[in-house]
C-alpha atoms as a PDB file:
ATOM      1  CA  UNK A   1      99.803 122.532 106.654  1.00  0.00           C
ATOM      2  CA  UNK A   2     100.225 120.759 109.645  1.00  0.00           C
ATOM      3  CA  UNK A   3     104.093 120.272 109.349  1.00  0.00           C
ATOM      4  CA  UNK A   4     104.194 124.055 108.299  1.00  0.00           C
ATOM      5  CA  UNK A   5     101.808 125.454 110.759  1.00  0.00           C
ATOM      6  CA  UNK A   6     104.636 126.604 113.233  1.00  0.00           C
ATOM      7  CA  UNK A   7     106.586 128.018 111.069  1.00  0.00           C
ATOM      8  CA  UNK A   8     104.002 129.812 109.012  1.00  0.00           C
ATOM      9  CA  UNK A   9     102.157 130.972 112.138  1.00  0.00           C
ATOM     10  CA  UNK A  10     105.454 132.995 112.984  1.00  0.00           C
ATOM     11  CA  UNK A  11     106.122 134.525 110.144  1.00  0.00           C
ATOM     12  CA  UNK A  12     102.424 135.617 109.350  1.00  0.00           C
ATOM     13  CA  UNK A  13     102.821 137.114 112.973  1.00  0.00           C
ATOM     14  CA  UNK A  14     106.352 138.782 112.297  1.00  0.00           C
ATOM     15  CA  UNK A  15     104.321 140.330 108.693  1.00  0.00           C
ATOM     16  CA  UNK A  16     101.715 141.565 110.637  1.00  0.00           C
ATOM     17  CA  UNK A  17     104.040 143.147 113.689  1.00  0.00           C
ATOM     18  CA  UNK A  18     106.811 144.758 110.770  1.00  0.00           C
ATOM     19  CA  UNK A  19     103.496 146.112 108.760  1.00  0.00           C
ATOM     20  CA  UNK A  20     101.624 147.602 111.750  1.00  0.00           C
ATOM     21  CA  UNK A  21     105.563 149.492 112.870  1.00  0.00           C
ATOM     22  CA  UNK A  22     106.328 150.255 109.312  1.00  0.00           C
ATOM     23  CA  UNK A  23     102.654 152.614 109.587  1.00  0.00           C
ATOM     24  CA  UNK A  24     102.760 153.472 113.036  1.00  0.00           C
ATOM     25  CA  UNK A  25     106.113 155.573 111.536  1.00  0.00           C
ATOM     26  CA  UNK A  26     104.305 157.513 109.558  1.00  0.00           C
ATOM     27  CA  UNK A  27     101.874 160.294 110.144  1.00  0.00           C
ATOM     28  CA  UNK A  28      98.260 160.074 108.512  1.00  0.00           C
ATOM     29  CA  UNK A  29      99.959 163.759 106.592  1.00  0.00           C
ATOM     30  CA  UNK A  30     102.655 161.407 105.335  1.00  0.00           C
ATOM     31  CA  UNK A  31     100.528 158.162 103.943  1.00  0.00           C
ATOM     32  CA  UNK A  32     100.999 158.580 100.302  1.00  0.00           C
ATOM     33  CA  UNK A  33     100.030 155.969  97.555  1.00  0.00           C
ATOM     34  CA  UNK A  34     103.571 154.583  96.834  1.00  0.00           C
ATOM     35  CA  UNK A  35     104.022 154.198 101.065  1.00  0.00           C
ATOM     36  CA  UNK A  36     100.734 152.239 101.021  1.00  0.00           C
ATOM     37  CA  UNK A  37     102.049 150.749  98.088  1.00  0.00           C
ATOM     38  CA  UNK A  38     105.182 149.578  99.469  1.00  0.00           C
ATOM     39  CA  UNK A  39     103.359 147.857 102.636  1.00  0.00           C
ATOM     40  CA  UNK A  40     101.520 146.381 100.956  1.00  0.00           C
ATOM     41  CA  UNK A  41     103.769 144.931  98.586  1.00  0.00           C
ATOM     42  CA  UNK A  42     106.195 143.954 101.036  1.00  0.00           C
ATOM     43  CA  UNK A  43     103.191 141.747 103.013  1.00  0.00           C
ATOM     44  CA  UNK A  44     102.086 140.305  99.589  1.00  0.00           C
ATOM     45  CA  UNK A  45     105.259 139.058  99.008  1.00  0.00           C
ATOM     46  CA  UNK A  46     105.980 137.973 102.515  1.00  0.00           C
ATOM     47  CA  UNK A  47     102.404 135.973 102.943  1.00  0.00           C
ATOM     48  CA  UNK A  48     103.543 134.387  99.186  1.00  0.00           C
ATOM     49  CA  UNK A  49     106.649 132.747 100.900  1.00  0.00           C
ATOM     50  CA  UNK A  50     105.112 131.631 104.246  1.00  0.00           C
ATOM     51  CA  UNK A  51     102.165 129.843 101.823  1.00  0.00           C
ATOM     52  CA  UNK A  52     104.622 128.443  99.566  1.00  0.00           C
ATOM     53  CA  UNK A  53     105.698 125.340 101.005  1.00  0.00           C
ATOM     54  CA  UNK A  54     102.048 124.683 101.132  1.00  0.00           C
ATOM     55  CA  UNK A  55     101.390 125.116  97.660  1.00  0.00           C
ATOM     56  CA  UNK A  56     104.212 123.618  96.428  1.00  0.00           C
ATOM     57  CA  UNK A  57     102.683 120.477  98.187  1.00  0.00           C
ATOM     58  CA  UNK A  58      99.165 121.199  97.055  1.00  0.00           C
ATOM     59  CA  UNK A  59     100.643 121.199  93.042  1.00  0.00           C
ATOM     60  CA  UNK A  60     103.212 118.320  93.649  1.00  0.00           C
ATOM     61  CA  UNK A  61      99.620 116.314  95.224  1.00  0.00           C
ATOM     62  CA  UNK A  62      97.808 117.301  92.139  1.00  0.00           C
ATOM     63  CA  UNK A  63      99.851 115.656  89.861  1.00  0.00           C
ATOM     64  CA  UNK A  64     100.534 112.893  91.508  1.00  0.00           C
ATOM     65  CA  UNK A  65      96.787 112.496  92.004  1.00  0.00           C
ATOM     66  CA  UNK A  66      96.135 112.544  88.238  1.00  0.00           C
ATOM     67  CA  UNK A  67      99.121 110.484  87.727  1.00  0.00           C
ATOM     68  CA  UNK A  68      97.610 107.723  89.757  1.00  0.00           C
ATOM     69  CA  UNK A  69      94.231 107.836  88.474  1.00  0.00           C
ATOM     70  CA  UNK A  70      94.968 108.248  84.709  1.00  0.00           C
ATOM     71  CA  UNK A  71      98.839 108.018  84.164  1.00  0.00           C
ATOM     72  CA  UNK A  72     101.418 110.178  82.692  1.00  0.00           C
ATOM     73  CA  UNK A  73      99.228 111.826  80.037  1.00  0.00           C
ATOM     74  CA  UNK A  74     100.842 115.075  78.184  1.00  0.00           C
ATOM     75  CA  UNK A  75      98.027 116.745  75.870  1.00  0.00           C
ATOM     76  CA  UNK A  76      97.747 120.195  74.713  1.00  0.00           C
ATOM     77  CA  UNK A  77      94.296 119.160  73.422  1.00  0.00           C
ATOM     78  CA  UNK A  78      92.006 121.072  76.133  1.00  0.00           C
ATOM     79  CA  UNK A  79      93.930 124.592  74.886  1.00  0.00           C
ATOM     80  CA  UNK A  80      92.886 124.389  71.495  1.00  0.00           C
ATOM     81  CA  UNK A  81      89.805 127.114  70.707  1.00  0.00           C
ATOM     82  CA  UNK A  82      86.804 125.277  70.012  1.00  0.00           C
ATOM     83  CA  UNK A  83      83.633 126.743  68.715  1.00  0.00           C
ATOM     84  CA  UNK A  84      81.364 124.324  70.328  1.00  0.00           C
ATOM     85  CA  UNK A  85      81.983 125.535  73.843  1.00  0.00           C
ATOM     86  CA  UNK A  86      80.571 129.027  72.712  1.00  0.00           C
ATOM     87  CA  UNK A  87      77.098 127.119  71.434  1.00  0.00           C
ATOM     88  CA  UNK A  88      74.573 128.227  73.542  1.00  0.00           C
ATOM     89  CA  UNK A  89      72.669 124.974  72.734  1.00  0.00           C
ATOM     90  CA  UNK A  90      75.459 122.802  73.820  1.00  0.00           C
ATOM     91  CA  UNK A  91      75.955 124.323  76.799  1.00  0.00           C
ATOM     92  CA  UNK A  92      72.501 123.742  77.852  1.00  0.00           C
ATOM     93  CA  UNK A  93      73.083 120.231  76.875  1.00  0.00           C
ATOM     94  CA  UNK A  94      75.821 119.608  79.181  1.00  0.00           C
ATOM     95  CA  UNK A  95      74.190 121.573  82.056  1.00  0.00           C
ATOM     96  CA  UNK A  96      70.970 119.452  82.021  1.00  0.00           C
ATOM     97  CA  UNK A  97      72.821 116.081  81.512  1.00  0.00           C
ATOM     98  CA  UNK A  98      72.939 113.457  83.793  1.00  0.00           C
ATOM     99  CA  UNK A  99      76.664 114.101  84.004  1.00  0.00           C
ATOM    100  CA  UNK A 100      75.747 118.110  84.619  1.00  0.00           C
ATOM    101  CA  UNK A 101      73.103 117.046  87.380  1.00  0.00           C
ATOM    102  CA  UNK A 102      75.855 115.018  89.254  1.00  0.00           C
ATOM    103  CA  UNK A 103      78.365 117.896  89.180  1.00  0.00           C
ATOM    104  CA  UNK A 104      75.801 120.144  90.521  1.00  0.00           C
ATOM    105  CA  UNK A 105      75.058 117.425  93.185  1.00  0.00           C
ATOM    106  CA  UNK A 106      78.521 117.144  94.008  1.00  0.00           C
ATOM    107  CA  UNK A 107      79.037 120.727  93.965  1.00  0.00           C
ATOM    108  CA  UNK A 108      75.941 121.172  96.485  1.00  0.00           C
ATOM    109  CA  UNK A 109      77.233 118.770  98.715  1.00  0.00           C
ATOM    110  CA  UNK A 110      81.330 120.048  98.528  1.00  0.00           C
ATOM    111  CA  UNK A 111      79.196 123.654  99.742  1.00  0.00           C
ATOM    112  CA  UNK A 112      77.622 122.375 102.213  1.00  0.00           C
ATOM    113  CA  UNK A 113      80.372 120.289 103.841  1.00  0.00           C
ATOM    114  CA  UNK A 114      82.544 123.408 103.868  1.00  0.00           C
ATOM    115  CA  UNK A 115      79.839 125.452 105.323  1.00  0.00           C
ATOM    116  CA  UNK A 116      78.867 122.877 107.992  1.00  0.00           C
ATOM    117  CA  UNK A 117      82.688 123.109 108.958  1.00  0.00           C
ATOM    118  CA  UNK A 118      82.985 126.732 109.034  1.00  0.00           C
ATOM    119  CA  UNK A 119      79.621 127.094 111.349  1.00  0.00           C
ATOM    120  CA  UNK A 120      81.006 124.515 113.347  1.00  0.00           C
ATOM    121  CA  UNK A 121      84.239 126.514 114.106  1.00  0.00           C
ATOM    122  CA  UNK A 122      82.537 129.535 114.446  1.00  0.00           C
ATOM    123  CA  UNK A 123      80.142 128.010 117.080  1.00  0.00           C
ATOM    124  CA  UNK A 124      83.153 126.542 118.886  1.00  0.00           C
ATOM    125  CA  UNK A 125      85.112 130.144 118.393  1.00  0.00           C
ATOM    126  CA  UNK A 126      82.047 131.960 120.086  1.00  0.00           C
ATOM    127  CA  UNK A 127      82.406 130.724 123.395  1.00  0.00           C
ATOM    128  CA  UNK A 128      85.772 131.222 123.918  1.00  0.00           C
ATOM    129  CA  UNK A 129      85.991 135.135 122.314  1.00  0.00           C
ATOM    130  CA  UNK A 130      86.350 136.858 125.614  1.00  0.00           C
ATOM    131  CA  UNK A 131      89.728 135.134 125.964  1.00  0.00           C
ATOM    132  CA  UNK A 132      90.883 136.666 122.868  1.00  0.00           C
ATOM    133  CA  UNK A 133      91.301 140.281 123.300  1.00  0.00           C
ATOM    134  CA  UNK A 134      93.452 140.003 126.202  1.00  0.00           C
ATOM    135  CA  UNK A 135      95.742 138.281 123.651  1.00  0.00           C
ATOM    136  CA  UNK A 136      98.653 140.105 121.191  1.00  0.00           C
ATOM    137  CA  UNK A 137      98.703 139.332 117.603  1.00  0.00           C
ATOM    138  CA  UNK A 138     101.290 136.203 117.879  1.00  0.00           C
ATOM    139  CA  UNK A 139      99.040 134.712 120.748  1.00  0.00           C
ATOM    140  CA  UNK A 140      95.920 135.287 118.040  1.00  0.00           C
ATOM    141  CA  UNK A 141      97.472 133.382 115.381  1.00  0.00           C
ATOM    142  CA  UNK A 142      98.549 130.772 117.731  1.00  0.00           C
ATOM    143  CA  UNK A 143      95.200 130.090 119.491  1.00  0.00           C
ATOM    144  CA  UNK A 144      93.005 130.232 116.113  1.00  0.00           C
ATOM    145  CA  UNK A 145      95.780 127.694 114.401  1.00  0.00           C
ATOM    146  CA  UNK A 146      94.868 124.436 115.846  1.00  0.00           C
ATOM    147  CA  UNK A 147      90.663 125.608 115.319  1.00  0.00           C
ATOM    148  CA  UNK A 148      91.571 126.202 111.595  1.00  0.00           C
ATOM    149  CA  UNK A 149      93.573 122.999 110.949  1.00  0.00           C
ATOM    150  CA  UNK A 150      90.616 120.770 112.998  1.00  0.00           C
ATOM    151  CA  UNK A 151      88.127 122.680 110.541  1.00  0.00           C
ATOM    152  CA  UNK A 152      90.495 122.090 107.181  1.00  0.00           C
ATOM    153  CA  UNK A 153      90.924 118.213 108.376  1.00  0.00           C
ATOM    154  CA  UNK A 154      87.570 118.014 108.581  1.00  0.00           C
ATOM    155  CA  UNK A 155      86.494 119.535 105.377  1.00  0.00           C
ATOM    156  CA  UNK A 156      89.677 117.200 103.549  1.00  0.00           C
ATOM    157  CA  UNK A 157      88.571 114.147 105.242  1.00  0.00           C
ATOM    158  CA  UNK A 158      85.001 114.666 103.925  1.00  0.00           C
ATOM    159  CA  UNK A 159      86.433 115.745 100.697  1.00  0.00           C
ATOM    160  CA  UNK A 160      88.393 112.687 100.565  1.00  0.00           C
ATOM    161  CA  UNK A 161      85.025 110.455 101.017  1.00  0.00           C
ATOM    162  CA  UNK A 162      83.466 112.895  98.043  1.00  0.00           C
ATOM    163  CA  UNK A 163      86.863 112.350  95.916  1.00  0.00           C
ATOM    164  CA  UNK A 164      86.538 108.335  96.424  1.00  0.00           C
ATOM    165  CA  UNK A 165      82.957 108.372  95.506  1.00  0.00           C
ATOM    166  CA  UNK A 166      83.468 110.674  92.333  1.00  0.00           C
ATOM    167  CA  UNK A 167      86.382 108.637  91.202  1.00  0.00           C
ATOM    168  CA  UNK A 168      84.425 104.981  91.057  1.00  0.00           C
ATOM    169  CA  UNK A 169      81.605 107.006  89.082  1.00  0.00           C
ATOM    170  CA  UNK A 170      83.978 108.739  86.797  1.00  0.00           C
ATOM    171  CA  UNK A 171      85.539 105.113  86.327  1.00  0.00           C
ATOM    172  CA  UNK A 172      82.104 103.900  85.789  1.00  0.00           C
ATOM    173  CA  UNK A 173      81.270 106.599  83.093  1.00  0.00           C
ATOM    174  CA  UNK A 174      84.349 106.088  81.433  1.00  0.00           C
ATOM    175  CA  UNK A 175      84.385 102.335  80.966  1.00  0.00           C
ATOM    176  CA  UNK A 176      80.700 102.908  80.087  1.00  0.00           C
ATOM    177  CA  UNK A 177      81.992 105.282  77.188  1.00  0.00           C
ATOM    178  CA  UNK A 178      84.459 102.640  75.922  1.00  0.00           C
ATOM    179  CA  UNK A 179      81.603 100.268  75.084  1.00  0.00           C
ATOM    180  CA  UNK A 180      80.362 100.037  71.872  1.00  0.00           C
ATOM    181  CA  UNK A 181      76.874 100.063  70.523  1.00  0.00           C
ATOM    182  CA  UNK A 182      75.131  97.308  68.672  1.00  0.00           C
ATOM    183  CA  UNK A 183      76.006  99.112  65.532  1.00  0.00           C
ATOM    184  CA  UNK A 184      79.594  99.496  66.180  1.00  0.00           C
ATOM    185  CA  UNK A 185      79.670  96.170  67.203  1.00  0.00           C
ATOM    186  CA  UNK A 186      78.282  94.928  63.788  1.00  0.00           C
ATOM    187  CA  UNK A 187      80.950  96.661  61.965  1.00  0.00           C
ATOM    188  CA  UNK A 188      83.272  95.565  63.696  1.00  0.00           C
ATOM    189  CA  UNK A 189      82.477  92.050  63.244  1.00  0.00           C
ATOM    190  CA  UNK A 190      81.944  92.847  59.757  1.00  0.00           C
ATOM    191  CA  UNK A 191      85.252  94.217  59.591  1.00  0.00           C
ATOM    192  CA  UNK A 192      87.101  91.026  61.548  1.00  0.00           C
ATOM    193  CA  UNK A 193      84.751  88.385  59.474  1.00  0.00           C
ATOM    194  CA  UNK A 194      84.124  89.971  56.588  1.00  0.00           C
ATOM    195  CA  UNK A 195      80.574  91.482  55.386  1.00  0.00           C
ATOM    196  CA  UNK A 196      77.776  88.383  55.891  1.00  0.00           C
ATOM    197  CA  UNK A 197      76.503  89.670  52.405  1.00  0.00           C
ATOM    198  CA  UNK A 198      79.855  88.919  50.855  1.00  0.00           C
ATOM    199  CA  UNK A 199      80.491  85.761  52.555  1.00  0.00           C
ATOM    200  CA  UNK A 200      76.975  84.274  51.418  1.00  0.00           C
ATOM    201  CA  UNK A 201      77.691  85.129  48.261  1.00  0.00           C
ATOM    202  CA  UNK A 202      81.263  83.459  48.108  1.00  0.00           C
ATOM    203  CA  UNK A 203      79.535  81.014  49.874  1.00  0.00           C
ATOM    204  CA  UNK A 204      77.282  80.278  47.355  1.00  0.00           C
ATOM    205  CA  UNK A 205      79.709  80.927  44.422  1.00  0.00           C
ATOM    206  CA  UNK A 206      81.604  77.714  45.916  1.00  0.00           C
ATOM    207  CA  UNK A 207      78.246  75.647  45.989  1.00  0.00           C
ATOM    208  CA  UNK A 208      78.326  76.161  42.169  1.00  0.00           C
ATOM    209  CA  UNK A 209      81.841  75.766  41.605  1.00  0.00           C
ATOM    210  CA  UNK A 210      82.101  72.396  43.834  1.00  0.00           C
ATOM    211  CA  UNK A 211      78.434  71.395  41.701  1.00  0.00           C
ATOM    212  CA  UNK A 212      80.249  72.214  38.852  1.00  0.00           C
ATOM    213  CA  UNK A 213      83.207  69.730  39.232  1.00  0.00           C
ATOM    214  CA  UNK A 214      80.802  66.824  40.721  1.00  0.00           C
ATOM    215  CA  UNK A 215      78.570  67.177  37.598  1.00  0.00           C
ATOM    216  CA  UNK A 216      81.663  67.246  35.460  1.00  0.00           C
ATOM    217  CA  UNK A 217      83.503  64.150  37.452  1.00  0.00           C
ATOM    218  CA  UNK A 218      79.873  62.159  36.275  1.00  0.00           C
ATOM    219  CA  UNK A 219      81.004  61.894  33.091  1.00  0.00           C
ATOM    220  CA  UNK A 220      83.761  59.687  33.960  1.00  0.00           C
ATOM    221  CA  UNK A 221      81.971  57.104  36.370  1.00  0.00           C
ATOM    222  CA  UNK A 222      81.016  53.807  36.181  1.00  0.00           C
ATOM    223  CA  UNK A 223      77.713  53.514  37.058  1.00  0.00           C
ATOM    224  CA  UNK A 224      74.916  55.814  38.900  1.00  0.00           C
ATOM    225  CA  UNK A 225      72.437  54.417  41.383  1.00  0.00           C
ATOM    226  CA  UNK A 226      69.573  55.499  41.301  1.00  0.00           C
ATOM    227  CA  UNK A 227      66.203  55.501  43.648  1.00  0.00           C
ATOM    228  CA  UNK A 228      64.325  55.624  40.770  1.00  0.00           C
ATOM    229  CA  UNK A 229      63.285  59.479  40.818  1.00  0.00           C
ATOM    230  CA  UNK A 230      64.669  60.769  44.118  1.00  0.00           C
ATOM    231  CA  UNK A 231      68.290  59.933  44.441  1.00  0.00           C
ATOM    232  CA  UNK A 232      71.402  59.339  42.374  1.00  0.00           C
ATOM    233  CA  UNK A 233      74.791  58.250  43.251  1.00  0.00           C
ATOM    234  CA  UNK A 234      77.693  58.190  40.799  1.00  0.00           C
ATOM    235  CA  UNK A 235      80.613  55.635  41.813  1.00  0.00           C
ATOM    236  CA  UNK A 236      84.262  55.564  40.083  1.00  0.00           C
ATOM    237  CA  UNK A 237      86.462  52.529  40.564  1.00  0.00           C
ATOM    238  CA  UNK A 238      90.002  52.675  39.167  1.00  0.00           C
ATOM    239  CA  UNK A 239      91.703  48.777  39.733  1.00  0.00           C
ATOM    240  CA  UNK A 240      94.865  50.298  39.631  1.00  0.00           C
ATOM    241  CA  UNK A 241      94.468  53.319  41.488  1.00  0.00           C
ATOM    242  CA  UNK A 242      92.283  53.145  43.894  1.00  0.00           C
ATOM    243  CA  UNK A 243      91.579  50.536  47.016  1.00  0.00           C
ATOM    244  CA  UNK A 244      87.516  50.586  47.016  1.00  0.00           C
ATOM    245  CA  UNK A 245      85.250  52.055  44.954  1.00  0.00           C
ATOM    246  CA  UNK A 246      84.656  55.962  45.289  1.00  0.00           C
ATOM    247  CA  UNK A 247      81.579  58.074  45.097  1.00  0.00           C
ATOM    248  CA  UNK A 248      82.436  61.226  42.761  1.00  0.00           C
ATOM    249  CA  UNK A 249      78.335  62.544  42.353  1.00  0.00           C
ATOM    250  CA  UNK A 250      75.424  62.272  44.594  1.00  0.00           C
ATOM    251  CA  UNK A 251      72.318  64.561  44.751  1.00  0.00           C
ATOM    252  CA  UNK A 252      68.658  63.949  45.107  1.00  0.00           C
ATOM    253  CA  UNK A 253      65.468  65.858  43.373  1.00  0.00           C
ATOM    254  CA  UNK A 254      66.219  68.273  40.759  1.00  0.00           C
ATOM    255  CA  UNK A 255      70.164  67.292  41.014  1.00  0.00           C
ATOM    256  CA  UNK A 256      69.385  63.533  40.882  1.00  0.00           C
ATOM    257  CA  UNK A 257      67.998  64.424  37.280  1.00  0.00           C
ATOM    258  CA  UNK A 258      70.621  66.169  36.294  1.00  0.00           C
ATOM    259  CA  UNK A 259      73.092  63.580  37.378  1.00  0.00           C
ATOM    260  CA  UNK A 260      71.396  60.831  35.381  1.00  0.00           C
ATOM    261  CA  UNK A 261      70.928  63.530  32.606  1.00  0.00           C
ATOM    262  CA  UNK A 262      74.409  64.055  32.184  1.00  0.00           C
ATOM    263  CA  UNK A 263      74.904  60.056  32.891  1.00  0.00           C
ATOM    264  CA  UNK A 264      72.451  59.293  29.733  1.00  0.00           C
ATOM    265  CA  UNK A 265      74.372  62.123  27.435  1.00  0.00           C
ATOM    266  CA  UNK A 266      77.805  60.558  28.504  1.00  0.00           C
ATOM    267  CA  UNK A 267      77.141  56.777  27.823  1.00  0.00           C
ATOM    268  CA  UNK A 268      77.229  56.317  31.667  1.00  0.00           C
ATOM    269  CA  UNK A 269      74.961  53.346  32.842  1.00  0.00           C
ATOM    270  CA  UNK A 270      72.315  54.065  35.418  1.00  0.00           C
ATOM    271  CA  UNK A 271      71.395  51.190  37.351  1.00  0.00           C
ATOM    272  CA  UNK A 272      68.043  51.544  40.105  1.00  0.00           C
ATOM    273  CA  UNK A 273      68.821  50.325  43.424  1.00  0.00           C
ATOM    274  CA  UNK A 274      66.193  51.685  45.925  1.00  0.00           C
ATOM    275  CA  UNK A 275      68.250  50.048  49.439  1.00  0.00           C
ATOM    276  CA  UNK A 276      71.652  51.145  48.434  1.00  0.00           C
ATOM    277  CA  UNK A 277      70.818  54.285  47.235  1.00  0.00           C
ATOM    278  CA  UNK A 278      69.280  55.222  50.295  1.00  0.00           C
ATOM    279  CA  UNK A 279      72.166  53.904  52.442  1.00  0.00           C
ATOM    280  CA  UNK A 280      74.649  55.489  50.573  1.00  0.00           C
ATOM    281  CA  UNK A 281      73.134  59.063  50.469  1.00  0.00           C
ATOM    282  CA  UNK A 282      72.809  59.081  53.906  1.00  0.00           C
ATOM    283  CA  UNK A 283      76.243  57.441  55.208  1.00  0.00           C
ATOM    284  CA  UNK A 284      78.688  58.291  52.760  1.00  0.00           C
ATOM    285  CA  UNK A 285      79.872  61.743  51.198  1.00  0.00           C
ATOM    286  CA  UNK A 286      80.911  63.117  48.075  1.00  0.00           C
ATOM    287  CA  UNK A 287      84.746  61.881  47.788  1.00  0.00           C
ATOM    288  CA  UNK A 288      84.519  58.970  50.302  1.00  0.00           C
ATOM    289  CA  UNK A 289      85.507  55.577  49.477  1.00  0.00           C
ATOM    290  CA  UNK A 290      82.800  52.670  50.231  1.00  0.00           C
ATOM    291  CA  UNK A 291      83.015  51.585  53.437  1.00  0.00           C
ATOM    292  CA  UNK A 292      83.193  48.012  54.419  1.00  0.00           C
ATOM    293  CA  UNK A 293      79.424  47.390  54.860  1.00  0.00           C
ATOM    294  CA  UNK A 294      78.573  48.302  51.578  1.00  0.00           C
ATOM    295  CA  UNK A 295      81.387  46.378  49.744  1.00  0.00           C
ATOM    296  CA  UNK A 296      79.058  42.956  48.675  1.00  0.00           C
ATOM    297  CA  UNK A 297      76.082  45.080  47.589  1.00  0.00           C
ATOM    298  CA  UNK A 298      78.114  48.072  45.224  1.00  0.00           C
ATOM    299  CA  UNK A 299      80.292  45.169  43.578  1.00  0.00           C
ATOM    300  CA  UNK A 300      76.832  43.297  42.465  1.00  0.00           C
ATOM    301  CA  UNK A 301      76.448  46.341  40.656  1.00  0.00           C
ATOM    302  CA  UNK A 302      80.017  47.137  39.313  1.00  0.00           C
ATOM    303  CA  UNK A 303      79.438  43.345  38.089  1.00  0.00           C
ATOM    304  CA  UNK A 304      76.382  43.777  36.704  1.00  0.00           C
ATOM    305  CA  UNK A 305      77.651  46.611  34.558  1.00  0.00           C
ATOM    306  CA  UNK A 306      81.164  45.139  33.964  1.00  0.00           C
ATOM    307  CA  UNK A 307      79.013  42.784  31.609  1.00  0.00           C
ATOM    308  CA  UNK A 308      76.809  44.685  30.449  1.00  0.00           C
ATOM    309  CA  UNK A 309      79.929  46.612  28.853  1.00  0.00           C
ATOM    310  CA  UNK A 310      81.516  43.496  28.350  1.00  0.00           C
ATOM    311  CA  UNK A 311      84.550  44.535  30.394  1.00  0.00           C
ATOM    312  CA  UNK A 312      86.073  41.224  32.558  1.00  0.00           C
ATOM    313  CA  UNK A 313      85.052  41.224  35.910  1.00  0.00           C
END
């Protein structure tokens, strides 16, 4: 507006003097509809191409606006017909929001700001009204022009402040939207990890499987040491194969008996031990060779049942 103001201001002024001459021609006997018509179509048209610059910028600011807050974004979406808007119930929804409260709040305040401007360039435009009539119609235009652009820079300055404030709470809202819930966050962690019911249960289905080939790998030790109800630890030693000896079975309670259960039905000797039992439950795991401290005290027992077998030690 500002860089336009001349310019408009002149030809508003040139509208106004061609109008006025145009009727000042004619005779009240000789005002018809399509000579009213024809002013007044002629000043439409004229006050269209003084304003246009200006709303060519207004449009061209709009978009890049938008652009900046939200990017490019081409959607026919907001066109469609939708059947919800015409629900009376919805509509009341959205009115007495929180989101509806803050548009009315910013709609009060937009009012007022542009009503506090226009009072305050009446109230200035009072006082200096006697100055006015002595004026013509291009002197008019030119005196009110700078008390009209104060009043708009005003009202877009304050607008501005309102536009900065509305855009960190829109922001706000809209990251606020993205979140998920607890639930949605659930299923999504259901989805990434897989369902906790499903994973317990393969969970547990490889407990029995890996039970399953330690019972089975019991058959084939050497010996089991036991503590005498508690514990049991199978051991395997292959001369040839392996460099120590290797526990294949351990479990105490209810799977100690079934180790030495299966030991008895397979011929396996089960020897009691109550020390090394103990120290190899807790220091050594199924598939781990013996370590180095335990060497003296698992051979007296691979001895012991070397000759008890009658195998050579």
């Amino acid at each position: 507006m500002y860089a336009f103001s001349s310019w408009s201001m002149k030809g508003m002024a040139s509208v106004f003097e061609a109008s006025l001459g145009e009727l000042r021609e004619y005779s009240q006997r000789d005002w018809t509809v399509s000579t009213v018509s024809s002013i007044t179509f002629f000043a439409l048209k004229s006050f269209l191409l003084i304003l246009l610059p200006i709303g060519v910028c207004s449009f061209v600011m709009a978009i890049l606006s938008t652009i900046v807050q939200t990017g490019f974004v081409w959607s026919t979406k907001s066109l469609e017909p939708d059947l919800d808007k015409l629900n009376p119930m919805s509509g009341l929804s959205r009115i007495f929001s929180f989101n509806g409260v803050f548009e009315l709040i910013k709609a009060v305040i937009k009012l007022g700001v542009a009503l506090g401007a226009l009072y305050s360039f009446f109230t200035g435009l009072v006082r200096e009204v006697p100055n006015i009539w002595a004026m013509n119609v291009g002197g008019i235009m030119m005196f009110l022009g700078p008390h009209m652009f104060r009043m708009l820079l005003i009202v877009a300055m304050a607008m501005f402040v309102i536009a900065l404030v509305d855009f960190a709470y829109q922001k706000f809202q809209f990251e606020r939207r993205l979140r998920m819930t607890k639930q949605e966050a659930r299923d999504e962690r259901k989805q990434l990890e897989g369902d906790p019911a499903i994973k317990g249960r393969i969970r547990a289905m490889q407990r029995q499987m890996a039970s399953r080939r330690m019972l089975d790998a019991v058959k084939t030790a050497d010996v089991v040491i036991t503590n005498p109800t508690h514990i049991a630890i199978a051991i395997l030693f292959d001369r040839e194969q392996m460099m120590a000896p290797k526990i294949v079975a351990k479990g105490a309670d209810h799977m100690a008996e079934r180790i030495k259960q299966i030991a008895r039905d397979n011929g396996v000797p089960c020897v009691e031990n109550v020390p090394l039992a103990r120290a190899l439950f807790k220091a050594l795991k199924v598939g781990q060779m013996i370590s180095r401290e335990f060497y003296n005290a698992v051979a007296e027992v691979l001895a012991y049942v070397y000759r008890i077998k009658g195998k050579v030690n």
